[in-house]
PDB file of N, CA and C in Angstrom:
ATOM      1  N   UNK A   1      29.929 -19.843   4.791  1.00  0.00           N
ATOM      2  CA  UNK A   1      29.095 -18.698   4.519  1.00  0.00           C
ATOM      3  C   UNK A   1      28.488 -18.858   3.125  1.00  0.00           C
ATOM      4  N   UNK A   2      27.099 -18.972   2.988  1.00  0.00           N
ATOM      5  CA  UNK A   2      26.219 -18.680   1.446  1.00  0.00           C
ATOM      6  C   UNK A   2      26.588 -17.792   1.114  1.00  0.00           C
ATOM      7  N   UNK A   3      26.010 -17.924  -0.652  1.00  0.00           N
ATOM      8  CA  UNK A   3      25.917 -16.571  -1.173  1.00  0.00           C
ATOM      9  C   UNK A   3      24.928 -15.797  -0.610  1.00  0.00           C
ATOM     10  N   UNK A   4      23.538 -15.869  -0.119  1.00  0.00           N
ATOM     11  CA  UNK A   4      22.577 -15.508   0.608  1.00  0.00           C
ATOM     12  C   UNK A   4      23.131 -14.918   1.742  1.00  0.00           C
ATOM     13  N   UNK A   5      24.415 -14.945   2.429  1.00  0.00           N
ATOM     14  CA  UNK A   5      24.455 -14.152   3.732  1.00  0.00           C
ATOM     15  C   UNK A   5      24.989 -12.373   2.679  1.00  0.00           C
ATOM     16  N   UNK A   6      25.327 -12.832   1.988  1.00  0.00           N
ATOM     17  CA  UNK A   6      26.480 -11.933   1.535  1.00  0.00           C
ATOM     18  C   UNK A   6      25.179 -10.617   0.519  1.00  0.00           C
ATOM     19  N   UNK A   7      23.883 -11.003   0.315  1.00  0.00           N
ATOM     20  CA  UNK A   7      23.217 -10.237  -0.214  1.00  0.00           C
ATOM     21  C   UNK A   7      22.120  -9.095   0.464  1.00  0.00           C
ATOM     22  N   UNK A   8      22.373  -7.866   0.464  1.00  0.00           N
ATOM     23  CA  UNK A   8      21.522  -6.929   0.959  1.00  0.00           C
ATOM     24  C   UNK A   8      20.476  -6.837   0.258  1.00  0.00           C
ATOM     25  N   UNK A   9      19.426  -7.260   1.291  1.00  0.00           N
ATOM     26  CA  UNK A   9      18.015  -7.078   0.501  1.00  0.00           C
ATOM     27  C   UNK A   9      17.699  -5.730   0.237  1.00  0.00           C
ATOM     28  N   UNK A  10      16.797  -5.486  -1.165  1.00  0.00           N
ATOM     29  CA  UNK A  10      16.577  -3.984  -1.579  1.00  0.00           C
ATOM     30  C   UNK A  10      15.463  -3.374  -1.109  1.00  0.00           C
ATOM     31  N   UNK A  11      14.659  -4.182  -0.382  1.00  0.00           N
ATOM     32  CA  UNK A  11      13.414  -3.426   0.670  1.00  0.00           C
ATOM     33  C   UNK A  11      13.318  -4.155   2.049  1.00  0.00           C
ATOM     34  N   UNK A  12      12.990  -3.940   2.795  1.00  0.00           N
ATOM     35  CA  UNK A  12      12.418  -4.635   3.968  1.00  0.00           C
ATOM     36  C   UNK A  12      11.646  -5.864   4.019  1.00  0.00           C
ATOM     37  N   UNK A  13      11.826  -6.621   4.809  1.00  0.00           N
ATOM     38  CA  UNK A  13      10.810  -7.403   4.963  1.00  0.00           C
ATOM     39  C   UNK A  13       9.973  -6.879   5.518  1.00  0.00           C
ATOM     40  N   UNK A  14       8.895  -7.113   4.976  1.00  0.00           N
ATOM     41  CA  UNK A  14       7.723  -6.489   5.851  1.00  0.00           C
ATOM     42  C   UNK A  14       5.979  -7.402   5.615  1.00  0.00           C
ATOM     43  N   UNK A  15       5.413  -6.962   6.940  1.00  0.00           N
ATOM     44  CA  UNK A  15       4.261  -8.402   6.163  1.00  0.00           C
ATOM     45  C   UNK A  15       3.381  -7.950   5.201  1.00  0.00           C
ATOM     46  N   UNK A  16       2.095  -8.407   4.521  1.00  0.00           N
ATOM     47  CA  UNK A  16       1.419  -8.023   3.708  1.00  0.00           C
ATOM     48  C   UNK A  16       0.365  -7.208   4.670  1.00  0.00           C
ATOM     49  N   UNK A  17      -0.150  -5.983   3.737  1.00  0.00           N
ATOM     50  CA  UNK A  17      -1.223  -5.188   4.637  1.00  0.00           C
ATOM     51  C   UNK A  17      -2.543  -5.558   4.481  1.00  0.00           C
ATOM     52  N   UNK A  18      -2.730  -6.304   3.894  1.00  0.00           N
ATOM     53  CA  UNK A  18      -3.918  -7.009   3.514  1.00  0.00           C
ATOM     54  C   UNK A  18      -4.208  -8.249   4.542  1.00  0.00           C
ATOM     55  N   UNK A  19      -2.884  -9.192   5.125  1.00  0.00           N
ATOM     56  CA  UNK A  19      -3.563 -10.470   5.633  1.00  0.00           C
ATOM     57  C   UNK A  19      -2.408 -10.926   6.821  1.00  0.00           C
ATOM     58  N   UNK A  20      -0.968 -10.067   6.201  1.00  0.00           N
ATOM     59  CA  UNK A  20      -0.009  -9.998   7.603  1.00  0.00           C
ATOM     60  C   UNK A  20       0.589 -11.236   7.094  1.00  0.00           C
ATOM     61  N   UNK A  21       0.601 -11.981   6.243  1.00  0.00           N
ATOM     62  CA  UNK A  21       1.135 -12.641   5.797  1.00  0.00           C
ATOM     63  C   UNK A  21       2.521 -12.039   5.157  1.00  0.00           C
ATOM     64  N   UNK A  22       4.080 -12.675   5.084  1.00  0.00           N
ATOM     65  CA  UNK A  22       5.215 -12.587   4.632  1.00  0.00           C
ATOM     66  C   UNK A  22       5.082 -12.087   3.278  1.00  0.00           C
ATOM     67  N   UNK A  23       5.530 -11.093   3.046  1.00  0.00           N
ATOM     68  CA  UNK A  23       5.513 -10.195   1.270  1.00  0.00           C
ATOM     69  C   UNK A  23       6.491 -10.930   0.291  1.00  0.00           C
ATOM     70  N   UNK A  24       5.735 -11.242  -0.884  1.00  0.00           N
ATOM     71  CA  UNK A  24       6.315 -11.925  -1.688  1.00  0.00           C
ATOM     72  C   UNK A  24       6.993 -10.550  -2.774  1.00  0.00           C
ATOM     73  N   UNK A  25       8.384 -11.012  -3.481  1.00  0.00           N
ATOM     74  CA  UNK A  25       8.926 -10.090  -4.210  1.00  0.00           C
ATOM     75  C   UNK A  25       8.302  -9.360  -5.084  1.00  0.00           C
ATOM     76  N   UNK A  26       7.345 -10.673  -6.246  1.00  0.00           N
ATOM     77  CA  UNK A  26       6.856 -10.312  -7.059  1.00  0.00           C
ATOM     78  C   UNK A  26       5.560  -9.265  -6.857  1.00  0.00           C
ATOM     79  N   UNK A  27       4.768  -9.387  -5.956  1.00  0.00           N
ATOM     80  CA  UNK A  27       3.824  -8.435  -5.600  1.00  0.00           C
ATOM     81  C   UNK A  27       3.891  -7.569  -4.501  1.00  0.00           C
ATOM     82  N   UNK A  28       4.978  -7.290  -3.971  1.00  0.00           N
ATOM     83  CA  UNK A  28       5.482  -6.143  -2.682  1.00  0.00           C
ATOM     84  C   UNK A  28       4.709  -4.834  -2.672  1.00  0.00           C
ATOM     85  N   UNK A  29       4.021  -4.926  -1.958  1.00  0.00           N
ATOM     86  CA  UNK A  29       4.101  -4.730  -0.516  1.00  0.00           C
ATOM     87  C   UNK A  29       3.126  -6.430   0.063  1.00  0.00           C
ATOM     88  N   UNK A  30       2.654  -6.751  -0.699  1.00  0.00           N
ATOM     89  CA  UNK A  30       1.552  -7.561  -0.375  1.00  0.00           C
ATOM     90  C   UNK A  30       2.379  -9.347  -0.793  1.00  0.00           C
ATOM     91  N   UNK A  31       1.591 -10.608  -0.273  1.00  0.00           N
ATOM     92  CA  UNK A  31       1.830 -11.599  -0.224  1.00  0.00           C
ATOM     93  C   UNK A  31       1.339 -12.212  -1.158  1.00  0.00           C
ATOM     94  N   UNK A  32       0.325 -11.895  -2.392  1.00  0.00           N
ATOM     95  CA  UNK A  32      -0.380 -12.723  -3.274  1.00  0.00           C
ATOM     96  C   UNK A  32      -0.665 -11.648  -4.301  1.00  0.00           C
ATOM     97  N   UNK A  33      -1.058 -11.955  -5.598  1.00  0.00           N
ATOM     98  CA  UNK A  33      -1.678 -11.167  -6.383  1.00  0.00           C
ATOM     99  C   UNK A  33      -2.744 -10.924  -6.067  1.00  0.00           C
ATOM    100  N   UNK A  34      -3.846 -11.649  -4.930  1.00  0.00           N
ATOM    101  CA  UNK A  34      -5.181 -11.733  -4.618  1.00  0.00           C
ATOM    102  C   UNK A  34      -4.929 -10.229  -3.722  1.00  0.00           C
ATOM    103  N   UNK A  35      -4.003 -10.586  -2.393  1.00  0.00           N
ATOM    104  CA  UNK A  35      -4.127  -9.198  -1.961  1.00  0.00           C
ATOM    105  C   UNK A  35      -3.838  -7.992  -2.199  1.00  0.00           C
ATOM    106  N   UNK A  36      -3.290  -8.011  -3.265  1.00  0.00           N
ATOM    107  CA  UNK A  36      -2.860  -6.997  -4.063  1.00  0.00           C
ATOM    108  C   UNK A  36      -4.473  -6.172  -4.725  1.00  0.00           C
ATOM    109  N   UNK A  37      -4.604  -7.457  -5.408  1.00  0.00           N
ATOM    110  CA  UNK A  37      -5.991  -7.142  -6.430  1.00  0.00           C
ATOM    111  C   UNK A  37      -7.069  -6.627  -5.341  1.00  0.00           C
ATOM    112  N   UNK A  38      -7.626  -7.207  -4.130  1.00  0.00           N
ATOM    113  CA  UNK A  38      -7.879  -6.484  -3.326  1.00  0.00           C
ATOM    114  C   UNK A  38      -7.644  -5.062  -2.935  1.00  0.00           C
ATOM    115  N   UNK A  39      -6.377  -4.492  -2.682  1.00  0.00           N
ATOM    116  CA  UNK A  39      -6.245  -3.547  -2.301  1.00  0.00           C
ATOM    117  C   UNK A  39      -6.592  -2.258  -3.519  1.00  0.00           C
ATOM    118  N   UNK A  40      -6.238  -2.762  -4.509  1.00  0.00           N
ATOM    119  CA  UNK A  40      -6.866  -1.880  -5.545  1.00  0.00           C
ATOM    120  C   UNK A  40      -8.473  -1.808  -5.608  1.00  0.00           C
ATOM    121  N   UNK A  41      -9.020  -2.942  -5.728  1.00  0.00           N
ATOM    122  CA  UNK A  41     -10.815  -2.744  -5.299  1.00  0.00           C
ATOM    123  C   UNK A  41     -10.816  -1.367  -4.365  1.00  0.00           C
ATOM    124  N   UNK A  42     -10.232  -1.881  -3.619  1.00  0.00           N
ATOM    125  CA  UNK A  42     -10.305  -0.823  -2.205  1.00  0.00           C
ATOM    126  C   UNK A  42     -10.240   1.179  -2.837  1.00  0.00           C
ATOM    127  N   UNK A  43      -9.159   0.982  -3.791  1.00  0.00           N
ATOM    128  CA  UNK A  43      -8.877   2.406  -4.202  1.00  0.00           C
ATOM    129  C   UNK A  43      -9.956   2.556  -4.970  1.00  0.00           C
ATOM    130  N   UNK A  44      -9.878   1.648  -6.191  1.00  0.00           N
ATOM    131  CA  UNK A  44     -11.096   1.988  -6.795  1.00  0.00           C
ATOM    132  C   UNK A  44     -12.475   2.746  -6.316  1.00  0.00           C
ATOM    133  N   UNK A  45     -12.842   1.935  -5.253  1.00  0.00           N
ATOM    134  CA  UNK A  45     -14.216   2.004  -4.675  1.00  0.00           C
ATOM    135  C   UNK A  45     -13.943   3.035  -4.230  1.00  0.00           C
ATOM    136  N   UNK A  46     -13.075   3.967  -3.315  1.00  0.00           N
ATOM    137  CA  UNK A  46     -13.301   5.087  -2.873  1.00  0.00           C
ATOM    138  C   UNK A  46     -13.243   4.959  -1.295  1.00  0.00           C
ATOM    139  N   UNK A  47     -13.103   3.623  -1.069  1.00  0.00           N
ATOM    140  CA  UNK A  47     -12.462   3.241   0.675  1.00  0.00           C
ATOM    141  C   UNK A  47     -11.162   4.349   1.316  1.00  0.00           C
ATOM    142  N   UNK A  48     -10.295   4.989   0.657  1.00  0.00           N
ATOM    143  CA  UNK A  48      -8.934   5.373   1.256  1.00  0.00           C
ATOM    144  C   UNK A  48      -8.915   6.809   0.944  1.00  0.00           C
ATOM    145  N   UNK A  49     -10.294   6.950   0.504  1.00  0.00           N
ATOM    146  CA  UNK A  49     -10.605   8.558   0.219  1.00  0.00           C
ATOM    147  C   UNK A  49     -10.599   9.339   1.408  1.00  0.00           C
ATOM    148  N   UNK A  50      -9.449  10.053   1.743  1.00  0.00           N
ATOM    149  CA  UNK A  50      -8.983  11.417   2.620  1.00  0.00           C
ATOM    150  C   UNK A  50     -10.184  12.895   2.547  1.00  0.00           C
ATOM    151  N   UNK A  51     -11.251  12.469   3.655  1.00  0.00           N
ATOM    152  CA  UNK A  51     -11.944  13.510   3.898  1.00  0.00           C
ATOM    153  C   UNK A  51     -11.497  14.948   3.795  1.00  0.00           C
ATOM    154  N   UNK A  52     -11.911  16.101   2.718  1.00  0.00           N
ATOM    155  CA  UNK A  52     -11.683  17.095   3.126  1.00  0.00           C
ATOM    156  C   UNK A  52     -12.418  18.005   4.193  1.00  0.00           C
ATOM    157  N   UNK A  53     -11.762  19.470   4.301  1.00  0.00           N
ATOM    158  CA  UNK A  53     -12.957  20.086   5.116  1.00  0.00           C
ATOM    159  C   UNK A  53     -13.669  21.014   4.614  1.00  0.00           C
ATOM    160  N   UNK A  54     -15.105  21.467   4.966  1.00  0.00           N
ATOM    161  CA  UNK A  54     -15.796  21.982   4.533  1.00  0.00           C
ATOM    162  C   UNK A  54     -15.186  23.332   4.268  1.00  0.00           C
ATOM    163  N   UNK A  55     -14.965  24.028   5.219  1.00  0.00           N
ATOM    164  CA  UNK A  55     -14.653  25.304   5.137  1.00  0.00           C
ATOM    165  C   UNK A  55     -13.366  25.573   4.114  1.00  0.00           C
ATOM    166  N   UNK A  56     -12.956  24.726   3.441  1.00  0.00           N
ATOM    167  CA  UNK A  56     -11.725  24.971   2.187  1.00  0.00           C
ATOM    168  C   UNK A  56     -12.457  25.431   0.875  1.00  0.00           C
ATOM    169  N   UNK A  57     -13.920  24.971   0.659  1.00  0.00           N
ATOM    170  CA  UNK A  57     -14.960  24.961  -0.308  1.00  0.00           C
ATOM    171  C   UNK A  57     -15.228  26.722  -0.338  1.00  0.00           C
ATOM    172  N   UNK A  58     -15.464  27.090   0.896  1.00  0.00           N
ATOM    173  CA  UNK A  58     -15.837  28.235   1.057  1.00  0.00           C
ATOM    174  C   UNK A  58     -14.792  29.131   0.877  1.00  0.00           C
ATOM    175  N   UNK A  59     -13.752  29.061   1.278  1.00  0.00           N
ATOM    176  CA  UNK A  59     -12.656  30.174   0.727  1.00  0.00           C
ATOM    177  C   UNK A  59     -12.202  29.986  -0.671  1.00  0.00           C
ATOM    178  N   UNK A  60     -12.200  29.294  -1.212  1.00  0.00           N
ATOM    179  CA  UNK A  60     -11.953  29.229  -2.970  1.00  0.00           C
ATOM    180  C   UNK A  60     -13.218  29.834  -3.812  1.00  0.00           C
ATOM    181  N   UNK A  61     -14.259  30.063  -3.048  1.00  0.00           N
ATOM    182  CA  UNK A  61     -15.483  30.864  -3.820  1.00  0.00           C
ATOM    183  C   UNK A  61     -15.381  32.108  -3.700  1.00  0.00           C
ATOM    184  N   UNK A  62     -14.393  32.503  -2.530  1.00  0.00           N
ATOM    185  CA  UNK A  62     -14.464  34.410  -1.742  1.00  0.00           C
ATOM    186  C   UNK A  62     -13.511  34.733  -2.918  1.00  0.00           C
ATOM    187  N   UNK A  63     -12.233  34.296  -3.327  1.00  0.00           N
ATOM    188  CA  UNK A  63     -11.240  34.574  -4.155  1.00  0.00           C
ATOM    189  C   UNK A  63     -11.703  35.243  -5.145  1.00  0.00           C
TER     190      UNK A  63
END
């Protein structure tokens, strides 16, 4: 038996959301600093922006 059987990993494996590629430690959730740096472009730009609804606009003016 390794020392490796004997260690509980502290997150999941899970793949990268960017390319599905295997997640590396150092940049988790993602597999590269590239997809990482990507995914921030993404926030930046305003890609993952959660539509509100109109009618929320209108009741904060009646108040």
């Amino acid at each position: 038996m390794s020392s490796d059987d004997k260690v509980t990993p502290l997150r999941p494996k899970r793949p990268c959301p960017e390319c599905g590629k295997p997640s590396a430690r150092e940049t988790y959730p993602f597999c590269s600093t590239r997809c990482k740096d990507i995914d921030l472009n993404r926030w930046l730009k305003g890609v993952y922006v959660i539509p509100g609804r109109d009618d929320e606009d209108d009741n904060n003016d009646q108040k």
